[in-house]
Protein backbone atom coordinates (compact mmCIF):
# COMPACT_ATOMS: atom_id res chain seq x y z
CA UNK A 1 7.13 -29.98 -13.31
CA UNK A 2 5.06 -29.15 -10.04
CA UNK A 3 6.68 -32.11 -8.26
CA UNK A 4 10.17 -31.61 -9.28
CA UNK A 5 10.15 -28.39 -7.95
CA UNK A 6 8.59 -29.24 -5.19
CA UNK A 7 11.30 -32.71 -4.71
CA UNK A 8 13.68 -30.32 -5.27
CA UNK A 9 13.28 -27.52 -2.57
CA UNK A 10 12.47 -30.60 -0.17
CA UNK A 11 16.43 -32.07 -1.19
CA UNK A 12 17.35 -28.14 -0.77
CA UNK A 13 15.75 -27.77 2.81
CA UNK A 14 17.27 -30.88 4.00
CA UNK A 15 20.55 -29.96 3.37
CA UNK A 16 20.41 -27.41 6.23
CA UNK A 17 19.16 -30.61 8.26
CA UNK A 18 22.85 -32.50 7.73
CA UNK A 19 24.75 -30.67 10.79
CA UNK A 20 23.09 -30.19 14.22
CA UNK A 21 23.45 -26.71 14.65
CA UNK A 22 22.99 -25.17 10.97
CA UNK A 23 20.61 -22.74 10.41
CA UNK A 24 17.64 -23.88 8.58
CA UNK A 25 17.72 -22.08 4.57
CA UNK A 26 14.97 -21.91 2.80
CA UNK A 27 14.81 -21.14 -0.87
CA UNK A 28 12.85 -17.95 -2.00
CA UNK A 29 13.62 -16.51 -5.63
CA UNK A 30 15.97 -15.21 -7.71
CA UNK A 31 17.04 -12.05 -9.14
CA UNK A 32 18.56 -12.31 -13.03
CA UNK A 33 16.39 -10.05 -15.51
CA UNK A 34 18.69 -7.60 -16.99
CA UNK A 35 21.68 -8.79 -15.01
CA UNK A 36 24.97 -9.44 -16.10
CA UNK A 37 27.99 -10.92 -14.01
CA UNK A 38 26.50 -9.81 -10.53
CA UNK A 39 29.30 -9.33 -8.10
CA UNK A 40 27.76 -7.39 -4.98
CA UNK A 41 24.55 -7.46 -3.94
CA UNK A 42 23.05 -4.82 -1.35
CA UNK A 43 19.66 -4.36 0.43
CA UNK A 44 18.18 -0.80 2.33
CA UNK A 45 15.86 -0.35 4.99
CA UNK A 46 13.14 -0.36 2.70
CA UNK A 47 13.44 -3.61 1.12
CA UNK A 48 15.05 -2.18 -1.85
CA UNK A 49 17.77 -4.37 -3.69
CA UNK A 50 20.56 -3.34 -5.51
CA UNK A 51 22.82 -4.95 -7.37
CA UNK A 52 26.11 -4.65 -9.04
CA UNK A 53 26.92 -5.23 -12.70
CA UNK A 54 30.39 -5.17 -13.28
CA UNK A 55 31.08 -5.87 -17.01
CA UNK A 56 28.45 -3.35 -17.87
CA UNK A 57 28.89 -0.90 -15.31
CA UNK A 58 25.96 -0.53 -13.78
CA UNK A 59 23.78 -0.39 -10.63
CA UNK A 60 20.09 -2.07 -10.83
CA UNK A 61 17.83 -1.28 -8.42
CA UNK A 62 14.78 -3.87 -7.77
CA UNK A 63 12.34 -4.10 -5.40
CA UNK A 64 11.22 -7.10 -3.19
CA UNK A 65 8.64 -8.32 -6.16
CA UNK A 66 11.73 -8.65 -8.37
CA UNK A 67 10.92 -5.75 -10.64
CA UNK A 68 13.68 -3.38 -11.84
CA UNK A 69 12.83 0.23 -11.12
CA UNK A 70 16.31 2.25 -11.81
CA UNK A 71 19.29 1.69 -12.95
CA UNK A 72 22.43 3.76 -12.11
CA UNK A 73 25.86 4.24 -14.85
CA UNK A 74 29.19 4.37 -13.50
CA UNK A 75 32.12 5.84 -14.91
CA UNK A 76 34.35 2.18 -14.00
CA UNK A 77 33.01 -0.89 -13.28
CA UNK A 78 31.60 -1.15 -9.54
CA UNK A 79 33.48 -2.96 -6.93
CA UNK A 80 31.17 -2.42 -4.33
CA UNK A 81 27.92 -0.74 -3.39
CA UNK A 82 25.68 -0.48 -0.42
CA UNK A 83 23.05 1.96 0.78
CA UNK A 84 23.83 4.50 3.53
CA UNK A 85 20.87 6.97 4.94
CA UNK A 86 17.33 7.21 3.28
CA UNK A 87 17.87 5.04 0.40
CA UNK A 88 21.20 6.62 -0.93
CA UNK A 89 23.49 4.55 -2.18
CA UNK A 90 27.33 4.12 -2.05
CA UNK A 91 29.30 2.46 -4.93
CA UNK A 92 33.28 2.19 -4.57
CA UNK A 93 35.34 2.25 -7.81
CA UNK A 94 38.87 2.33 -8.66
CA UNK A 95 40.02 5.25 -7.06
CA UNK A 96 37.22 6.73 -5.56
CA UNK A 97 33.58 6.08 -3.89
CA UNK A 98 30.48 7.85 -5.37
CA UNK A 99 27.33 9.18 -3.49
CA UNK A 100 24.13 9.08 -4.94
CA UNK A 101 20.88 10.00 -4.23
CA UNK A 102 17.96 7.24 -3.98
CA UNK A 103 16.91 8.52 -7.74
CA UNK A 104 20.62 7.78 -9.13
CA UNK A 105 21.60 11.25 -8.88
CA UNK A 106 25.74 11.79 -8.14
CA UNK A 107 25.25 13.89 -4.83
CA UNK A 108 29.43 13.34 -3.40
CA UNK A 109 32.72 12.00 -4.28
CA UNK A 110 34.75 10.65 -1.54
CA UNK A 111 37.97 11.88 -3.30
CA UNK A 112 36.55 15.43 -2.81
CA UNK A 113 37.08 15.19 0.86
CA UNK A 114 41.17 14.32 0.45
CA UNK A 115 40.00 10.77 0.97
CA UNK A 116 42.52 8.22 -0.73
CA UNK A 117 40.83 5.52 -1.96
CA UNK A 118 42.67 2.72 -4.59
CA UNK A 119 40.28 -0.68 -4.74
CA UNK A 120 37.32 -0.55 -2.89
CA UNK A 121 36.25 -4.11 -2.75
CA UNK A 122 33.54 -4.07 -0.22
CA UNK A 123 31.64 -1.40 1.93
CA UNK A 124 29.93 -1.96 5.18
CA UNK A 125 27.80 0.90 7.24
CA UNK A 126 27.14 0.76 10.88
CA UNK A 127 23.89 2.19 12.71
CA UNK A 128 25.42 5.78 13.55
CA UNK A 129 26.15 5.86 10.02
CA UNK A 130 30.30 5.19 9.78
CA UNK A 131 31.49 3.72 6.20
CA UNK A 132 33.68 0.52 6.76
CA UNK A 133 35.83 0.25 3.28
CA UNK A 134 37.72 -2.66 2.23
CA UNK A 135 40.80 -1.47 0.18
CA UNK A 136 42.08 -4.44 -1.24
CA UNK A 137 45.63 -3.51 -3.00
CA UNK A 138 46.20 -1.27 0.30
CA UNK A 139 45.45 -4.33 2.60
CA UNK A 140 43.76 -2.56 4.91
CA UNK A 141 40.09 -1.17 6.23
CA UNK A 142 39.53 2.28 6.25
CA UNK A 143 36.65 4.19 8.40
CA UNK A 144 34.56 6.96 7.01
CA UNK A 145 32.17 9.40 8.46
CA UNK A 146 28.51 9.88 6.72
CA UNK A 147 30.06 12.85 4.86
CA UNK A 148 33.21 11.00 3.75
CA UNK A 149 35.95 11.92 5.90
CA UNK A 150 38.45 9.58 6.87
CA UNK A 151 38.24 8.37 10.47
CA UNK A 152 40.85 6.07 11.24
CA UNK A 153 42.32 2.90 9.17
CA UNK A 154 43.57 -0.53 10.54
CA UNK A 155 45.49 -3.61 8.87
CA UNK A 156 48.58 -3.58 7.17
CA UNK A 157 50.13 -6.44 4.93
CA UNK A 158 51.40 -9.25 6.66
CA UNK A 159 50.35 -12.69 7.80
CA UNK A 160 50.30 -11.81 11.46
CA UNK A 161 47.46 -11.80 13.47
CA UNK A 162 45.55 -8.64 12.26
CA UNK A 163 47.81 -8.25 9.00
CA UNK A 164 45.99 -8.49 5.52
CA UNK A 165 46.72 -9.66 2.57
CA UNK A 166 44.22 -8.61 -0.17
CA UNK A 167 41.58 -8.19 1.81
CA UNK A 168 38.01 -9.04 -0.28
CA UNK A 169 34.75 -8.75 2.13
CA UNK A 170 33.34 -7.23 5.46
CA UNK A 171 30.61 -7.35 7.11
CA UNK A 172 29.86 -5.76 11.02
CA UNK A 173 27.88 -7.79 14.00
CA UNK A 174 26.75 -5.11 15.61
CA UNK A 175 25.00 -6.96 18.43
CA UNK A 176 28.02 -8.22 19.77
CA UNK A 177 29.97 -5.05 18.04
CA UNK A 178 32.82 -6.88 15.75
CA UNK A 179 33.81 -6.45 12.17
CA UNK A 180 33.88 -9.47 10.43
CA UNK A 181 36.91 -9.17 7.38
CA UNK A 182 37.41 -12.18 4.49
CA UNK A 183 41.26 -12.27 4.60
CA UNK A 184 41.59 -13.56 0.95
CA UNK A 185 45.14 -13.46 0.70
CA UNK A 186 45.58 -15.71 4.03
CA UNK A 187 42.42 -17.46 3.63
CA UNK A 188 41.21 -16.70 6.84
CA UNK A 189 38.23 -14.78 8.51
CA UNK A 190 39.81 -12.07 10.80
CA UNK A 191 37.64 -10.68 13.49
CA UNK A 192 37.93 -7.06 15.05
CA UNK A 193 36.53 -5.00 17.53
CA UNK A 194 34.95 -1.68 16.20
CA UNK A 195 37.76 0.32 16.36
CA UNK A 196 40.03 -1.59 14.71
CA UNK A 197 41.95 -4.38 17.60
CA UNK A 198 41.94 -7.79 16.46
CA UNK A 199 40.07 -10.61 18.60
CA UNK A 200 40.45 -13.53 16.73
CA UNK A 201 40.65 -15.68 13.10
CA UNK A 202 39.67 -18.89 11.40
CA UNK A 203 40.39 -20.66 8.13
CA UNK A 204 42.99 -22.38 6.06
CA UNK A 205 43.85 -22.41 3.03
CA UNK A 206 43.18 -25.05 0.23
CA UNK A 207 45.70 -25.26 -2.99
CA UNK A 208 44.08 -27.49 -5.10
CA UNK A 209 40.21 -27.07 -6.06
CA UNK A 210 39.24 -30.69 -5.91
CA UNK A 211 35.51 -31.76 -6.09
CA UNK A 212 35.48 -32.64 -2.62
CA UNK A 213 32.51 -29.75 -1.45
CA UNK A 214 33.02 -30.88 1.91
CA UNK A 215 36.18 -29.30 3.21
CA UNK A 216 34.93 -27.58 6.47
CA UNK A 217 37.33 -24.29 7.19
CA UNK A 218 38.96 -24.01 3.94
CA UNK A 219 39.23 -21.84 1.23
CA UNK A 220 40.36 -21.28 -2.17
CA UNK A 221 39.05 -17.77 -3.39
CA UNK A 222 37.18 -16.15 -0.56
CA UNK A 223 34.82 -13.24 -2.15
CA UNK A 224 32.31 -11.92 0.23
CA UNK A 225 31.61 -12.56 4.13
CA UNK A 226 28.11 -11.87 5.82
CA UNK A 227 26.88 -12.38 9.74
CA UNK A 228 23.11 -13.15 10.77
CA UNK A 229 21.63 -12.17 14.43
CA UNK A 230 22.63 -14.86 15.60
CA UNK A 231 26.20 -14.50 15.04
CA UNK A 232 26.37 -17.18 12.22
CA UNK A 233 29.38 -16.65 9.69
CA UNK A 234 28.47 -16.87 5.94
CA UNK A 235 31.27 -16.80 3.51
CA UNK A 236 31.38 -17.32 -0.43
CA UNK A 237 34.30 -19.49 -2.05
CA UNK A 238 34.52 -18.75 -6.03
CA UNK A 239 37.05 -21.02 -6.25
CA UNK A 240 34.97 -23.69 -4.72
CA UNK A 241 31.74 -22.68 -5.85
CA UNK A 242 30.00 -23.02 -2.43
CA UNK A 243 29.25 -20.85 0.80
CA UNK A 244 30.81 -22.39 4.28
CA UNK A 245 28.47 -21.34 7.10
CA UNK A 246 30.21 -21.07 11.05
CA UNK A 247 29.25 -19.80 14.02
CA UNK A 248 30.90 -16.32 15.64
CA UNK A 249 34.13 -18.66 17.18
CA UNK A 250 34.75 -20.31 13.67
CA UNK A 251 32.72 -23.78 14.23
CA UNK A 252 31.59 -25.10 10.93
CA UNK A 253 28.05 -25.47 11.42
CA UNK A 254 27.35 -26.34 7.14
CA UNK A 255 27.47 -25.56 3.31
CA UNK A 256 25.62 -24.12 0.54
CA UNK A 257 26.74 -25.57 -2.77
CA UNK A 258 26.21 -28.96 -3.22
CA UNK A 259 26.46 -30.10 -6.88
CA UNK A 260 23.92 -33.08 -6.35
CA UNK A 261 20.99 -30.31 -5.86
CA UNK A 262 19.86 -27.73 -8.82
CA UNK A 263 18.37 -25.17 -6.17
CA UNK A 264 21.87 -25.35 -4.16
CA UNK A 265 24.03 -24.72 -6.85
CA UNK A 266 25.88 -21.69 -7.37
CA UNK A 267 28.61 -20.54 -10.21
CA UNK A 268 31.39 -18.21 -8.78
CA UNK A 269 29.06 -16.78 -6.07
CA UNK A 270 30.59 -13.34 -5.08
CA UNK A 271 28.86 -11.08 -3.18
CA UNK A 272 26.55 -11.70 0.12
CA UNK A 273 24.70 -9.89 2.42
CA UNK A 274 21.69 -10.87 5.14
CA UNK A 275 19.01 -8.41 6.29
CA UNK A 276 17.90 -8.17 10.07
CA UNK A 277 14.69 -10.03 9.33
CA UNK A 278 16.68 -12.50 8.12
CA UNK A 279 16.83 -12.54 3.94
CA UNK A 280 19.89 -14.04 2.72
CA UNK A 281 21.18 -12.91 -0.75
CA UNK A 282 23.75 -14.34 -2.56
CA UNK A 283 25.51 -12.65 -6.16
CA UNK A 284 26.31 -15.78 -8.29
CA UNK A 285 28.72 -14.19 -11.05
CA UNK A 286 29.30 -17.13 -13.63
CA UNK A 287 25.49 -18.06 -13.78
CA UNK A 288 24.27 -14.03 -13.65
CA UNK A 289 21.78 -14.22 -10.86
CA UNK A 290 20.84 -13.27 -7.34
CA UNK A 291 19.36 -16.09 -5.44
CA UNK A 292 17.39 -15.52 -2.03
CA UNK A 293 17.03 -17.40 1.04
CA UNK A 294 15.13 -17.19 4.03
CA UNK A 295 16.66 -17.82 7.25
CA UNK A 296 14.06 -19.74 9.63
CA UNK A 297 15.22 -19.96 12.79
CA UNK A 298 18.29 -21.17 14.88
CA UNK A 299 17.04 -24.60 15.33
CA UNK A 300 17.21 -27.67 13.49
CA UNK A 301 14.85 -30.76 13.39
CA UNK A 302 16.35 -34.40 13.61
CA UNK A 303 13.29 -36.34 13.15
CA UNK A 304 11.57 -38.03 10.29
CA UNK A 305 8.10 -38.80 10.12
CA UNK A 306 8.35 -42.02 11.53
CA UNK A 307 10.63 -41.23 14.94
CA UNK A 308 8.34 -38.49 16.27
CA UNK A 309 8.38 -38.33 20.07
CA UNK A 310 5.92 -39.79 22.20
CA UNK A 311 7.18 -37.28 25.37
CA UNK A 312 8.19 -34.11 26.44
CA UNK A 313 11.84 -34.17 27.26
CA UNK A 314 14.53 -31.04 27.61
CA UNK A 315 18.47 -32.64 27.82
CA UNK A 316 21.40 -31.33 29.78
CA UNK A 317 23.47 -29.56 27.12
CA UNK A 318 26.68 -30.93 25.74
CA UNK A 319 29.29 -30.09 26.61
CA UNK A 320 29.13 -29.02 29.98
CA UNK A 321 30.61 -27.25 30.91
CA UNK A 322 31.48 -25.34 27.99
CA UNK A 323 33.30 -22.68 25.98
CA UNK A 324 32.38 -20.97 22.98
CA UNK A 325 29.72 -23.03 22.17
CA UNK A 326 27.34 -26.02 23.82
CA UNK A 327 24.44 -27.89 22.66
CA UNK A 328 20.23 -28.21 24.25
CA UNK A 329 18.22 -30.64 23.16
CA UNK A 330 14.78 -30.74 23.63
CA UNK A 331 11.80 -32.92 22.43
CA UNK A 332 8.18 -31.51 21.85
CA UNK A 333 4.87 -34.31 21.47
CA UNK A 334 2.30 -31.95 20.20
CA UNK A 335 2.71 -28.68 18.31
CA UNK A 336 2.53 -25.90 20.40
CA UNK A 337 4.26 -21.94 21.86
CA UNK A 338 8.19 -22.75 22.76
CA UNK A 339 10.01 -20.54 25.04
CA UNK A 340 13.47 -21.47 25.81
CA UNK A 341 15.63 -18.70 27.41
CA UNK A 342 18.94 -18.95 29.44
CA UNK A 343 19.38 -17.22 33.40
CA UNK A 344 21.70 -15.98 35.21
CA UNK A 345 21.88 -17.52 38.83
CA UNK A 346 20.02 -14.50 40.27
CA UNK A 347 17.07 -15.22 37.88
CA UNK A 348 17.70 -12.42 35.12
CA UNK A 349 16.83 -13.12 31.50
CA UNK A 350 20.25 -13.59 29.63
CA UNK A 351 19.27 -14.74 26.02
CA UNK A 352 15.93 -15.72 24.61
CA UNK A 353 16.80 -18.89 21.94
CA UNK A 354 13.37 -20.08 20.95
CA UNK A 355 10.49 -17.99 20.92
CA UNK A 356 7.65 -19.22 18.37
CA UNK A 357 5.28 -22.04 17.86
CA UNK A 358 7.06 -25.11 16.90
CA UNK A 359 5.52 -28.74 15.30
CA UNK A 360 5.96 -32.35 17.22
CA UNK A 361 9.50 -33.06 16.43
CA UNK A 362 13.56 -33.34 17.99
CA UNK A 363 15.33 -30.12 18.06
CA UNK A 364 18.73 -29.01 18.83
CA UNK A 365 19.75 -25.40 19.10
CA UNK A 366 23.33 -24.00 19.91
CA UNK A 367 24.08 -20.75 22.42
CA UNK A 368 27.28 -19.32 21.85
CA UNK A 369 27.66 -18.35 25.73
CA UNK A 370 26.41 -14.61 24.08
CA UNK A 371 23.55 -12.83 26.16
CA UNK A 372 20.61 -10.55 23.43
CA UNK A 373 22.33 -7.83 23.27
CA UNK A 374 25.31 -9.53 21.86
CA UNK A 375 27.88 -9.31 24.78
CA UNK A 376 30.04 -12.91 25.53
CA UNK A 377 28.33 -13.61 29.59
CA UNK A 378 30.44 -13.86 32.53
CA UNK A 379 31.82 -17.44 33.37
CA UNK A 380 29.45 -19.18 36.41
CA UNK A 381 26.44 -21.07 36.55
CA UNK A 382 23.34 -20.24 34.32
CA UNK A 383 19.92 -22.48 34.05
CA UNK A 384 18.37 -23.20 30.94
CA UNK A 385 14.36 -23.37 30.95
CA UNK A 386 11.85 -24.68 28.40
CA UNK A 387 8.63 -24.16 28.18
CA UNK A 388 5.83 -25.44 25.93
CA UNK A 389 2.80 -23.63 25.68
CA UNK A 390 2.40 -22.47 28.78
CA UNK A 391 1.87 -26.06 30.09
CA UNK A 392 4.82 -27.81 30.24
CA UNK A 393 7.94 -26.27 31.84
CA UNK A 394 11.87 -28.17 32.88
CA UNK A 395 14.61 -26.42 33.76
CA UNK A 396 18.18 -27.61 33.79
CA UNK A 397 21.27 -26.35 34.78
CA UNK A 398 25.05 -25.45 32.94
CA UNK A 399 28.54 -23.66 33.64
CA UNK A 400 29.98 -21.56 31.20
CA UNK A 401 33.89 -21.26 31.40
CA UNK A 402 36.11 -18.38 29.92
């Protein structure tokens, strides 16, 4: 039983291995004692996970050692949740979003404030505290304050650029200070700015569910949409049973899902969310669970044991020049610190891409032409160095073009 497991999570962790610039996934845990048809999943500050139990209408609270410590009744089934302050939590149902306290106690109801609220499908809360709602009947997002009062609303039903139709998920980037919205209805990802202008979309739609897994940028029934800090798109398909992974411009990088692996399978997988240390949950409805992942790193390894490098080596990045996205290779002989970080042409630190001790091995890592504070850089020249425990150092050099 030891080595399947073990067989297993290798198959798992060499799925993220299959596309060059996928993030590398590694299988934690799962959630499932006491639940019931799990359709959003939310995580605090804290490290405390809540989750949303829609046929029994109920909120379970667990912490990070999977033990259930409070549970929360609704009135109507939840459609969303997610915390907001010091462990208070938010759950939107029809008609109306409810406060509580971090001990389940009702403290507001948005409706109290004149706030008009019809199908809350999904709640997202920035930093300074404002309440991104999906309304899903309404086709549109609507902006709260901390205390419930409407702010300002965008999207309106259409198929046009920055029209929705049924809305389902969002999720905010705010590094680079977008709001990431799963267009169900058009079966697209629509990204906008923070108050509301839209930049840009990806996606088609796919009208037959077939059992080809593999159908990068398509989508049958979109439910939930999550972003990383590195500005990789996660999305969950219950129509297709899998989660497409992209990167901020709508590059497929890879999948979760594949039927040929036990740990990688999901049943209608709803909701999805992705804390800043880099924990990856994911609500699987039809098989009542809440699996976890661990997001390593940005990097991927192309080696087997057998073609390890003999040298150090740091490619030029393809394409160059470039624009969203470009590719560095770089090739390490012994294990050791890595420190690869783009510069401007005066010498300034743009974005750090690989800080931490790495094994002998072929890596490729992707930069989105996005400096660390999120912000897309200015088109010109930039140098790429690498450096490998403070021994080895190359530096090479690549245009970025808007």
């Amino acid at each position: 039983m030891k080595f399947l497991a073990k067989t297993l999570l290798i198959n798992f962790i060499l799925v993220g291995f299959l596309y060059a610039n996928s993030p590398l996934l590694t299988f934690k845990g799962m959630y499932n004692k006491y639940i019931f048809r799990p359709t959003r999943v939310a995580i605090s500050k804290t490290g405390r996970i809540a989750i949303a139990d829609y046929h029994r209408k109920q909120i379970y609270i667990f912490n990070q050692n999977n033990q259930i410590f409070s549970n929360i009744s609704l009135p109507k089934p939840p459609l969303s949740l997610s915390f907001v302050g010091n462990d208070e939590i938010i759950a939107g149902i029809q008609g109306d979003i409810i406060r509580f306290s971090h001990d389940g106690v009702i403290v507001d109801y948005f409706s109290l404030h004149n706030s008009q609220l019809d199908f809350p499908v999904d709640i997202a809360v920035s930093n300074e505290g404002l309440i991104y709602v999906v309304e899903k009947k309404l086709s549109c997002v609507k902006v709260f304050n901390s205390n419930g009062d409407i702010q300002f609303s965008f999207g309106s039903y259409g198929i046009q650029n920055g029209e929705l139709i049924t809305p389902i998920g969002i999720a905010l980037d705010l590094k680079s200070k977008e709001i990431l919205v799963a267009d169900a209805g058009n079966s697209r990802v629509q990204i906008f700015s923070m108050q509301g202008e839209f930049l840009r979309s990806f996606g088609e739609h796919i009208s037959q569910v077939d059992t080809i897994w593999k159908r990068v940028g398509t989508f049958a029934h979109m439910q939930g949409i999550a972003v990383d800090a590195s500005h990789r798109i996660y999305v969950t398909d219950s129509g297709l049973n899998h989660v497409q992974i992209f990167d901020s411009y709508g590059n497929h990088l890879g999948f979760l899902g594949n039927e040929n692996h036990i740990i990688d399978l999901f049943r209608v997988p709803m909701g999805i969310t992705i804390t800043d240390d880099g924990n990856l949950f994911i609500s699987s409805m039809g098989s009542s669970e809440v699996k976890q992942y661990k997001i390593q790193d940005i990097t991927s390894i192309e080696h087997s044991s057998s073609d390890l490098p003999m040298e150090f080596s740091l490619e030029q990045n393809y394409p160059n020049p470039f624009n969203p996205t470009t590719q560095i290779k770089y090739a390490i002989p012994s294990e050791g610190f890595v420190n690869l970080k783009i510069y401007d042409i005066i010498g300034r630190v743009v974005r750090t891409l690989v800080y931490q001790n790495q094994k002998v091995g072929n890596y490729t890592v992707n930069w989105d032409g996005r400096d660390d504070d999120g912000e897309v850089v200015a088109s010109g020249i930039y140098f790429y160095n690498l450096q490998v425990a403070d021994r080895i150092s190359k530096t090479n050099k690549m245009v970025f073009l808007k």
